[in-house]
Protein backbone atom coordinates (compact mmCIF):
# COMPACT_ATOMS: atom_id res chain seq x y z
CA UNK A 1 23.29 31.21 -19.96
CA UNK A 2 26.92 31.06 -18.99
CA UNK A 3 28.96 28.22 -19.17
CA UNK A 4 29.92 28.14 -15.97
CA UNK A 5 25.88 27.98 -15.20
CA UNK A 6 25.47 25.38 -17.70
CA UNK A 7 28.12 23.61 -16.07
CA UNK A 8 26.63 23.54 -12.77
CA UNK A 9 23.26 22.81 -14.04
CA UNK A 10 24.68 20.15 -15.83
CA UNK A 11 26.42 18.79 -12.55
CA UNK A 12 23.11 19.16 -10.24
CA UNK A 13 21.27 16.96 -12.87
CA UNK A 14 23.53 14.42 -13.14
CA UNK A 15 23.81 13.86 -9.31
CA UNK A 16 19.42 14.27 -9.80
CA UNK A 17 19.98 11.31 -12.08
CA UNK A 18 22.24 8.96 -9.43
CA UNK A 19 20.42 9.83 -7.06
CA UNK A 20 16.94 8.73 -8.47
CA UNK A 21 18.90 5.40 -9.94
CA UNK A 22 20.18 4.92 -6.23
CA UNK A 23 16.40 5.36 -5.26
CA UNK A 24 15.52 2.94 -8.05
CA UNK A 25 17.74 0.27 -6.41
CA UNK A 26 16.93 0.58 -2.92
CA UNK A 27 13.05 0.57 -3.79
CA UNK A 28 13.38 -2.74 -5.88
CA UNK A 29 15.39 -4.48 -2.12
CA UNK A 30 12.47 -3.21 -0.21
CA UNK A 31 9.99 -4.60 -2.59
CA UNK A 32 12.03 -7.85 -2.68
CA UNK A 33 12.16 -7.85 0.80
CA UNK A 34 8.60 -7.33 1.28
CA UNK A 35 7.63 -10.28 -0.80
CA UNK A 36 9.89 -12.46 1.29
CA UNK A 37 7.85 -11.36 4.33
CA UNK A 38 4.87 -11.72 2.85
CA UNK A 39 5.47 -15.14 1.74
CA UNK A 40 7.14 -15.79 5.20
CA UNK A 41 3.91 -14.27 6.99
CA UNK A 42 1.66 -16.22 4.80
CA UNK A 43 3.46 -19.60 5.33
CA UNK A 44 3.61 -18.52 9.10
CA UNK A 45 -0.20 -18.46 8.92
CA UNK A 46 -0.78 -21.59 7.37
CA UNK A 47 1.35 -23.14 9.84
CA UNK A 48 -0.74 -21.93 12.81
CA UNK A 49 -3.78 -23.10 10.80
CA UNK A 50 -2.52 -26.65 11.20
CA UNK A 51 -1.35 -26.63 14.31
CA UNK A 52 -4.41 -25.08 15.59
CA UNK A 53 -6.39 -28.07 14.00
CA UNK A 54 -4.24 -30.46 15.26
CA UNK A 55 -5.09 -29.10 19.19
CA UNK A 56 -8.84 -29.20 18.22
CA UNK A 57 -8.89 -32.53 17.18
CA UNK A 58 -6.37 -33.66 19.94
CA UNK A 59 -9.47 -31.81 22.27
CA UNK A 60 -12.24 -33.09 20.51
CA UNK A 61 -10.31 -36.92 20.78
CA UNK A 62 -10.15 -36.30 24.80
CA UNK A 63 -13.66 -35.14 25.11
CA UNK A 64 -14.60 -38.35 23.50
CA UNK A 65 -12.30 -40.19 25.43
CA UNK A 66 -13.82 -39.10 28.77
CA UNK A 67 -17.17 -39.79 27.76
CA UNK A 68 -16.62 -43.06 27.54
């Protein structure tokens, strides 16, 4: 092999290499990122849960209410 192959060999694998480190990175945000949604969603959920409750037993106070 020539050196001027070897050089641009050499060149295409080191931009391989930055560009899998740069894929590296932005794969570690999105995971990041998804936990914080997931967390978000999950919190979101629970949220719902109580308010949800909360209008039941508002509901199930009324109904009570009326029958007497």
């Amino acid at each position: 092999m020539e050196d001027v192959d070897l050089q641009a060999l050499t060149t295409k694998l080191d931009l391989l290499i930055q560009r899998v480190e740069q894929l590296k990175a932005q794969n570690r945000q999105l995971l990041k990122g998804e936990k914080a949604w997931r967390e978000e969603r999950a919190h979101l959920i629970e949220k719902n849960e109580m308010a949800r409750h909360k209008v039941e037993s508002m509901i199930s106070r009324l109904k009570a209410l009326e029958q007497d």
